[in-house]
Protein backbone atom coordinates (compact mmCIF):
# COMPACT_ATOMS: atom_id res chain seq x y z
CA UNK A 1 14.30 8.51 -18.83
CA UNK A 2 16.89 5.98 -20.17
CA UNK A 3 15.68 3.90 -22.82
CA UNK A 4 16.87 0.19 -23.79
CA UNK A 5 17.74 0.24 -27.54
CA UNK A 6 16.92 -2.87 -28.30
CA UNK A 7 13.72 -3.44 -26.67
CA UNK A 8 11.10 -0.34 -26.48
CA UNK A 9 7.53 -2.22 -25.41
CA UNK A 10 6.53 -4.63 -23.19
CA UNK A 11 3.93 -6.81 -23.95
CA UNK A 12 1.80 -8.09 -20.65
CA UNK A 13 0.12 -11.37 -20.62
CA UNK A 14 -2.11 -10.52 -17.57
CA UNK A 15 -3.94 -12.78 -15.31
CA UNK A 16 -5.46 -14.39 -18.17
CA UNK A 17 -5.85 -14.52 -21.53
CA UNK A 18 -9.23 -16.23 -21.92
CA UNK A 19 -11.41 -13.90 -23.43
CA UNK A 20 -14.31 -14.78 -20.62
CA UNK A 21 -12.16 -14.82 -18.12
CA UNK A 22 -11.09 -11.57 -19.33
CA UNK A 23 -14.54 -9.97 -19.11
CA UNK A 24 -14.55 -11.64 -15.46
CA UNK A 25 -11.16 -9.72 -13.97
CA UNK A 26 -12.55 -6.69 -16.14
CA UNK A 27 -15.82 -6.77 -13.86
CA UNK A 28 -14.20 -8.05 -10.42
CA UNK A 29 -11.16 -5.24 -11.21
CA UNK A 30 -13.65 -2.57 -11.70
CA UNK A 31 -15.54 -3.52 -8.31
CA UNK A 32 -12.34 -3.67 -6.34
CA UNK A 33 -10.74 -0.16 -7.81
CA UNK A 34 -14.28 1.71 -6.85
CA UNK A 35 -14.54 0.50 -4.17
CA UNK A 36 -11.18 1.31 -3.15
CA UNK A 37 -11.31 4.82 -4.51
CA UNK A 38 -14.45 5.92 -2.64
CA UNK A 39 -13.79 3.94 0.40
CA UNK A 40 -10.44 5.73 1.09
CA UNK A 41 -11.51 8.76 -0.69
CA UNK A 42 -14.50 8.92 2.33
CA UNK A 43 -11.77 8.27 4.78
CA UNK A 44 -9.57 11.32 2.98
CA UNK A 45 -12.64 13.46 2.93
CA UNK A 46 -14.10 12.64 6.60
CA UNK A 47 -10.64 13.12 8.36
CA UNK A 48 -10.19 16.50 6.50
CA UNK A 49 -13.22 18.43 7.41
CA UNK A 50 -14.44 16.67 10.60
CA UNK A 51 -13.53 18.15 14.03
CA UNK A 52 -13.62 15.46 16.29
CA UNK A 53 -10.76 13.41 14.60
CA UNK A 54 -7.69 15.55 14.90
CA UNK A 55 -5.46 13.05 16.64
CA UNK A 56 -2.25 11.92 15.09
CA UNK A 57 -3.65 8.62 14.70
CA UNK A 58 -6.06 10.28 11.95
CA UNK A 59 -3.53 12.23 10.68
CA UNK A 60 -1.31 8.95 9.87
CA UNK A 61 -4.79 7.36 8.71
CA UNK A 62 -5.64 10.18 6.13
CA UNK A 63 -2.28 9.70 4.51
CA UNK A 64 -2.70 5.72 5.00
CA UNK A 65 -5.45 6.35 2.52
CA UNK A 66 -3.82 8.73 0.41
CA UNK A 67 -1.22 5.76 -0.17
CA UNK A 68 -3.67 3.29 -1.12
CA UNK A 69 -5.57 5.18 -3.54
CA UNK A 70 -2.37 6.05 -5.19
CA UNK A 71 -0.83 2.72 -4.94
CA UNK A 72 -4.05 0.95 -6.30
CA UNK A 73 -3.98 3.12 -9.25
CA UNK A 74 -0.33 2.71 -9.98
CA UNK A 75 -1.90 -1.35 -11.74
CA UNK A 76 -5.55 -1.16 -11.37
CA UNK A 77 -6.71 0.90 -14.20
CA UNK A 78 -3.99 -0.75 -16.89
CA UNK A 79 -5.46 -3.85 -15.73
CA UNK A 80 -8.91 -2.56 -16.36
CA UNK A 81 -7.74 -1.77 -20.00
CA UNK A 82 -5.66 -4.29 -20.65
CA UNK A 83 -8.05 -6.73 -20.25
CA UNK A 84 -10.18 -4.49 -22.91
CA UNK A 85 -7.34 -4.66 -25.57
CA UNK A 86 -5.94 -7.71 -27.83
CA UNK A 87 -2.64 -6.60 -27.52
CA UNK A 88 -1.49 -5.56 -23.99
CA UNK A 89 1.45 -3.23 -24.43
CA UNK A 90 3.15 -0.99 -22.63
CA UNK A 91 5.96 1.05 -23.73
CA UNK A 92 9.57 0.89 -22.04
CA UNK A 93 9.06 4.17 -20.30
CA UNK A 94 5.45 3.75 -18.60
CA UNK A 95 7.00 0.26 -17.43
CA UNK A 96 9.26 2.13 -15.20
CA UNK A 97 7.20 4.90 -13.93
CA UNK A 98 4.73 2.13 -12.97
CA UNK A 99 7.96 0.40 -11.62
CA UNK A 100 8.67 3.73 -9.36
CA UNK A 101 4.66 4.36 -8.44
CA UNK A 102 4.11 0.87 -7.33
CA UNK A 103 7.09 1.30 -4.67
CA UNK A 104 6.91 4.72 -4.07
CA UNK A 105 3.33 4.27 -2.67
CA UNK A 106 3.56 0.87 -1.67
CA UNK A 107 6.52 1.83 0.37
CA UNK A 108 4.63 5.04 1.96
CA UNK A 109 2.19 2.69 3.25
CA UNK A 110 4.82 0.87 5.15
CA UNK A 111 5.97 3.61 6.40
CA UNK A 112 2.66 5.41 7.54
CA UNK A 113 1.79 1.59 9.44
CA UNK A 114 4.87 1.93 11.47
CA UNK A 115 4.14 5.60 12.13
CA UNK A 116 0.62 4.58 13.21
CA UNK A 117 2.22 2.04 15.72
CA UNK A 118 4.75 4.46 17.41
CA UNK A 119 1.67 6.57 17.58
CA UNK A 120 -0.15 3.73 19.35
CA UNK A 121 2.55 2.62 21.81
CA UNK A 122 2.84 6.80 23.04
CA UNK A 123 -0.93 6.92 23.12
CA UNK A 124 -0.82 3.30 25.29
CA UNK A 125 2.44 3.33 27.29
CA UNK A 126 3.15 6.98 27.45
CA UNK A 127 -0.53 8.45 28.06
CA UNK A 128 0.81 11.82 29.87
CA UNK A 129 3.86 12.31 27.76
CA UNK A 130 2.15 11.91 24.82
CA UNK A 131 0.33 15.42 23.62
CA UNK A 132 4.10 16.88 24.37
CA UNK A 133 5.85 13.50 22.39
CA UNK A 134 2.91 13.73 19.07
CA UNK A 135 2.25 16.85 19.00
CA UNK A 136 1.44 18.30 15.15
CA UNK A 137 5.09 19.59 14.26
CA UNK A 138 6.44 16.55 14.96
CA UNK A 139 3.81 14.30 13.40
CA UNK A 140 4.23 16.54 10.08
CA UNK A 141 8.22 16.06 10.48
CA UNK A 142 7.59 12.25 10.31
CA UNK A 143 5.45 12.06 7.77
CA UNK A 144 7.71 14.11 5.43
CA UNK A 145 10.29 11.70 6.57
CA UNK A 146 8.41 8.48 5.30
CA UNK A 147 7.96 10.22 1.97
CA UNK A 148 11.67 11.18 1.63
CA UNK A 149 12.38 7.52 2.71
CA UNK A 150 9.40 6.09 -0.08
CA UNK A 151 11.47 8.16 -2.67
CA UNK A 152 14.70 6.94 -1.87
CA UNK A 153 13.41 3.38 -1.60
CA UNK A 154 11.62 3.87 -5.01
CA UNK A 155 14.15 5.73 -6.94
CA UNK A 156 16.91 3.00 -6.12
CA UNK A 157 14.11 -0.05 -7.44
CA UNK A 158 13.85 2.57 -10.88
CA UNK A 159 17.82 2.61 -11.01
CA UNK A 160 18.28 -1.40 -10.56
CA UNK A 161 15.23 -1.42 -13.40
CA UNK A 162 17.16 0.95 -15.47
CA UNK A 163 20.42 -0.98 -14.97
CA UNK A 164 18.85 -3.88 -16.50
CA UNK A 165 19.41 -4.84 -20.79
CA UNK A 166 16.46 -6.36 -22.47
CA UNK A 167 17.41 -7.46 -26.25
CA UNK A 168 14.17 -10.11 -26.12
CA UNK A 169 11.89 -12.11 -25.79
CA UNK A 170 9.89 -8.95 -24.34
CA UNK A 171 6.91 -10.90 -22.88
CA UNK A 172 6.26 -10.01 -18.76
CA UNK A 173 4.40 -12.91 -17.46
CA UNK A 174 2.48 -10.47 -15.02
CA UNK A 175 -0.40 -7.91 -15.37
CA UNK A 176 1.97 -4.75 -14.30
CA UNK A 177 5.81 -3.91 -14.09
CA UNK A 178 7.81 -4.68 -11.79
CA UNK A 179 11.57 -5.94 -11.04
CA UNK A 180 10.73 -9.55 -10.06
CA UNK A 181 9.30 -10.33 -13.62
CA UNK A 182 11.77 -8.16 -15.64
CA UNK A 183 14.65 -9.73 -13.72
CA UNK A 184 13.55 -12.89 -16.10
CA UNK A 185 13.67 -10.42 -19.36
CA UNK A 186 16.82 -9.38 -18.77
CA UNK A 187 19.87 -10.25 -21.14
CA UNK A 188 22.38 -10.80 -18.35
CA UNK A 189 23.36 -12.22 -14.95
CA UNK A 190 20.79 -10.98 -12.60
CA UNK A 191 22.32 -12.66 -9.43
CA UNK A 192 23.52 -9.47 -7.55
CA UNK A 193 20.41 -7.84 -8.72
CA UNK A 194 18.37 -9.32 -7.04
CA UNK A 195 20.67 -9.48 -4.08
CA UNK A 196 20.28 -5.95 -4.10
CA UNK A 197 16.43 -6.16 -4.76
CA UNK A 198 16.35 -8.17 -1.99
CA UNK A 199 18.28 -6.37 0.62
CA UNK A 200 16.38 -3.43 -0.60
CA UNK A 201 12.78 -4.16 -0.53
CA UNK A 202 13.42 -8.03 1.58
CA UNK A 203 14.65 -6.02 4.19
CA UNK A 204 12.29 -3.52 4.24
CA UNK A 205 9.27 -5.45 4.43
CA UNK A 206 10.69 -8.25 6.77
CA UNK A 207 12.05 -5.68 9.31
CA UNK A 208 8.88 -3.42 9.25
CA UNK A 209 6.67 -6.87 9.99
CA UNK A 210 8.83 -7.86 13.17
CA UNK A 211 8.77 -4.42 14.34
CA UNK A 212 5.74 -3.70 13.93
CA UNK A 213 4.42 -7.07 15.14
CA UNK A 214 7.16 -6.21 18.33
CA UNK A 215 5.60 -3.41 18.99
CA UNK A 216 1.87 -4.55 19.50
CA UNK A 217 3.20 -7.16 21.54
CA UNK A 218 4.53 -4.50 23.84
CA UNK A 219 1.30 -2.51 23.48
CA UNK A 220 -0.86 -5.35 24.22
CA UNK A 221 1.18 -6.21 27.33
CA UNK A 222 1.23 -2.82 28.52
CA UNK A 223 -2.77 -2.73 28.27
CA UNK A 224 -2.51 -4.95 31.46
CA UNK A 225 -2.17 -2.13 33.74
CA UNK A 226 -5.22 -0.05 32.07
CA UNK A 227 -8.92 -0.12 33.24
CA UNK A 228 -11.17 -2.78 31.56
CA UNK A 229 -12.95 0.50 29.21
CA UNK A 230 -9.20 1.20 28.40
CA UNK A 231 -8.22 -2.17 27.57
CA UNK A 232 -11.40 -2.52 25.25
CA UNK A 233 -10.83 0.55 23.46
CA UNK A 234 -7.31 0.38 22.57
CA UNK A 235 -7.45 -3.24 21.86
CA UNK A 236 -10.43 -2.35 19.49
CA UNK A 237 -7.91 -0.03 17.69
CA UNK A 238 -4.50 -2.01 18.27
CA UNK A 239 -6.38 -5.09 16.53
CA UNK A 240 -7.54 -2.88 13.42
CA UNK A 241 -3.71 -2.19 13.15
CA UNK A 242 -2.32 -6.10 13.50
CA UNK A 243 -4.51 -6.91 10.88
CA UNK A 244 -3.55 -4.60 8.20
CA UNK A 245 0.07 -5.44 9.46
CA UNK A 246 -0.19 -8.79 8.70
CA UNK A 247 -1.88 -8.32 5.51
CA UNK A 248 -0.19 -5.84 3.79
CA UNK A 249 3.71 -7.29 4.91
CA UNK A 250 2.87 -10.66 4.59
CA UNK A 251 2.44 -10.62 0.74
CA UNK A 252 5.00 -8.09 0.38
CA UNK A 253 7.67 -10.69 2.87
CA UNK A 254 6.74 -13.53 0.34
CA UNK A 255 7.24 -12.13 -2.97
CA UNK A 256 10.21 -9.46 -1.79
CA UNK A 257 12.58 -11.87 0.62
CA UNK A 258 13.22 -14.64 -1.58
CA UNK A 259 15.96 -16.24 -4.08
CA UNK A 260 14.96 -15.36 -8.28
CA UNK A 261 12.10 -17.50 -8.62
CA UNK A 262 8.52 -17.46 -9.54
CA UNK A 263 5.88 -19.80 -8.55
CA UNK A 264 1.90 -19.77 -9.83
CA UNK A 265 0.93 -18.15 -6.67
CA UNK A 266 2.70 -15.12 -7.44
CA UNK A 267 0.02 -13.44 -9.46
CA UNK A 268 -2.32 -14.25 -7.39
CA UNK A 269 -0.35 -12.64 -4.13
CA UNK A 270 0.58 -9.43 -6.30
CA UNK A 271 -3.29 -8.92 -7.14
CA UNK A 272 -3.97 -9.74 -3.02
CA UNK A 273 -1.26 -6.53 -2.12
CA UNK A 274 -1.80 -4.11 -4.90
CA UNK A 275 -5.82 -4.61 -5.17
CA UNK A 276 -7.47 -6.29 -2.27
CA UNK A 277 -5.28 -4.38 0.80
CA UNK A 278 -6.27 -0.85 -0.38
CA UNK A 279 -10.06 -2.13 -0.53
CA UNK A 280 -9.94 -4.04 2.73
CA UNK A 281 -7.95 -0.89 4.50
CA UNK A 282 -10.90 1.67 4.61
CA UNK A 283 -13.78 -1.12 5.64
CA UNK A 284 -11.28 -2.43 8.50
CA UNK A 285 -10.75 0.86 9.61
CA UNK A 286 -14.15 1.92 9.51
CA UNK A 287 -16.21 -1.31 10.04
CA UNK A 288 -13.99 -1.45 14.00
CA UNK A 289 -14.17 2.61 14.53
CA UNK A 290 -17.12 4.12 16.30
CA UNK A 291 -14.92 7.51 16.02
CA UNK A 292 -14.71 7.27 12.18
CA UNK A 293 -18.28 5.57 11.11
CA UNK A 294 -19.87 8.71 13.79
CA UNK A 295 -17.46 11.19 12.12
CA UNK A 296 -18.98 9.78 8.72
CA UNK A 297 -22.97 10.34 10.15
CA UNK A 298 -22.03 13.78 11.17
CA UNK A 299 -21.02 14.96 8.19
CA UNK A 300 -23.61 13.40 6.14
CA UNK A 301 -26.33 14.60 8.15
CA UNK A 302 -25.08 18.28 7.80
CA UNK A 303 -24.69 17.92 4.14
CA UNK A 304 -28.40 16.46 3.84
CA UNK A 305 -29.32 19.44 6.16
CA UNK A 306 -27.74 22.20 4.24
CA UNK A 307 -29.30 20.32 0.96
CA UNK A 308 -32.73 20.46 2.16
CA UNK A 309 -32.25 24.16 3.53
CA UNK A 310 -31.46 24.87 -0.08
């Protein structure tokens, strides 16, 4: 990987650098990052060896989760020893490979959301056409399509990032990398940067939230014509969906679609997408899914069965 010759570390000032306050994210951090592990991990594990959840719409889920366990731990654990450590550095290199995780994974999650909704609108407004329309091939041909799109998306952030000359200070006034923050580092005109930052991962995140909000308009309107035990049931999943929508693409809108400035929030919003929406993902999704919490009691009850027969 190219390497700047002037600077070679970064040094991270975090979310804060009170040393209580410090033990406070350390505790909070470690909370949210297990919980977000085994939450989606359950998810991972539950759509993998139960039987009764082999629709496409668990498919996309299981790598939903997938993207948020990775995505989390692209900032969560240098966070956790960061605030640990006096000196918070990270070396030119890792700052770019946590530059291409973070929107490699972040990205796949996009992705997989819009995948669930065109999964959604077949199931809703296409009921016969759709075991033809989702069957397995195809749903495997789209996912490897969001992950060739994630690496495109990912690998042109890590070229912009590599484009950039730092010759000091080398102080990131964030907790992880990313091109935002080193935009401010660099030792040039970053104007058509961020253009380019913008049209790249602006465009990605505003156009996936109006399509994505489009389409559950047009699935919601289409529930009209459905039986009252249809209507409840879809809108019971088509709700879980909205609100990870708006969620997950808000934050990513605000910080993404924007001119080259930072404002106080920004930390704050960056903790809320990277930490909080691959915690709140597996309770939403489980908390609102009779399917997935009975899929969960199934499993557990034969693995406390075949413990006891032991």
């Amino acid at each position: 990987m190219q390497q700047n010759d002037s600077v070679t570390e970064f040094i991270l000032l975090g979310l804060t650098e009170d040393p209580l306050r410090q033990k406070m994210v350390f505790l909070i951090f470690l909370i949210f990052y297990s919980g977000t592990v085994v939450g989606n991990l359950l998810i991972i594990v539950t759509i993998k060896f139960s039987s009764t959840l082999g629709s496409p719409m668990y498919f996309f889920l299981f790598f939903l989760s997938f993207a948020d366990v990775c995505f989390s731990t692209s900032t969560a654990p240098r966070l956790l020893v960061d605030t640990l450590s006096v000196k918070k550095i990270i070396s030119y290199n890792e700052c770019m490979m946590q530059v291409f995780a973070l929107h490699l994974f972040g990205c796949m999650e996009i992705f997989v959301l819009i995948l669930m909704a065109a999964d959604r609108y077949v199931a809703i407004c296409k009921p016969l056409r759709y075991p033809t329309i989702m069957r397995r091939q195809v749903c495997i041909f789209l996912i490897v399509l969001a992950w060739i799109g994630s690496f495109i998306h990912s690998t042109a952030q890590i070229v912009l990032a590599l484009e950039l000359p730092f010759c000091g200070p080398n102080v990131i006034d964030h907790y992880c990398c990313d091109l935002q923050p080193l935009l401010k580092l660099a030792c040039m005109d970053t104007y058509a940067i961020n253009l380019l930052l913008v049209s790249n991962s602006g465009a990605i995140c505003s156009s996936s939230f109006l399509l994505l909000i489009i389409s559950y308009i047009v699935i919601l309107y289409s529930l009209r014509n459905h039986s009252a035990e249809g209507r409840k049931k879809a809108l019971s999943t088509c709700t879980s969906h909205i609100i990870v929508v708006v969620l997950s693409l808000g934050p990513c809108a605000f910080m993404y679609t924007r001119p080259p400035t930072t404002y106080p929030t920004d930390k704050m919003v960056a903790v809320f997408y990277t930490t909080g929406i691959p915690f709140l993902n597996p309770l939403i999704y489980t908390l609102r899914n009779a399917e997935v919490k009975n899929a969960m009691k199934k499993l557990w009850s034969i693995k406390m069965t075949s413990d006891v027969k032991r």
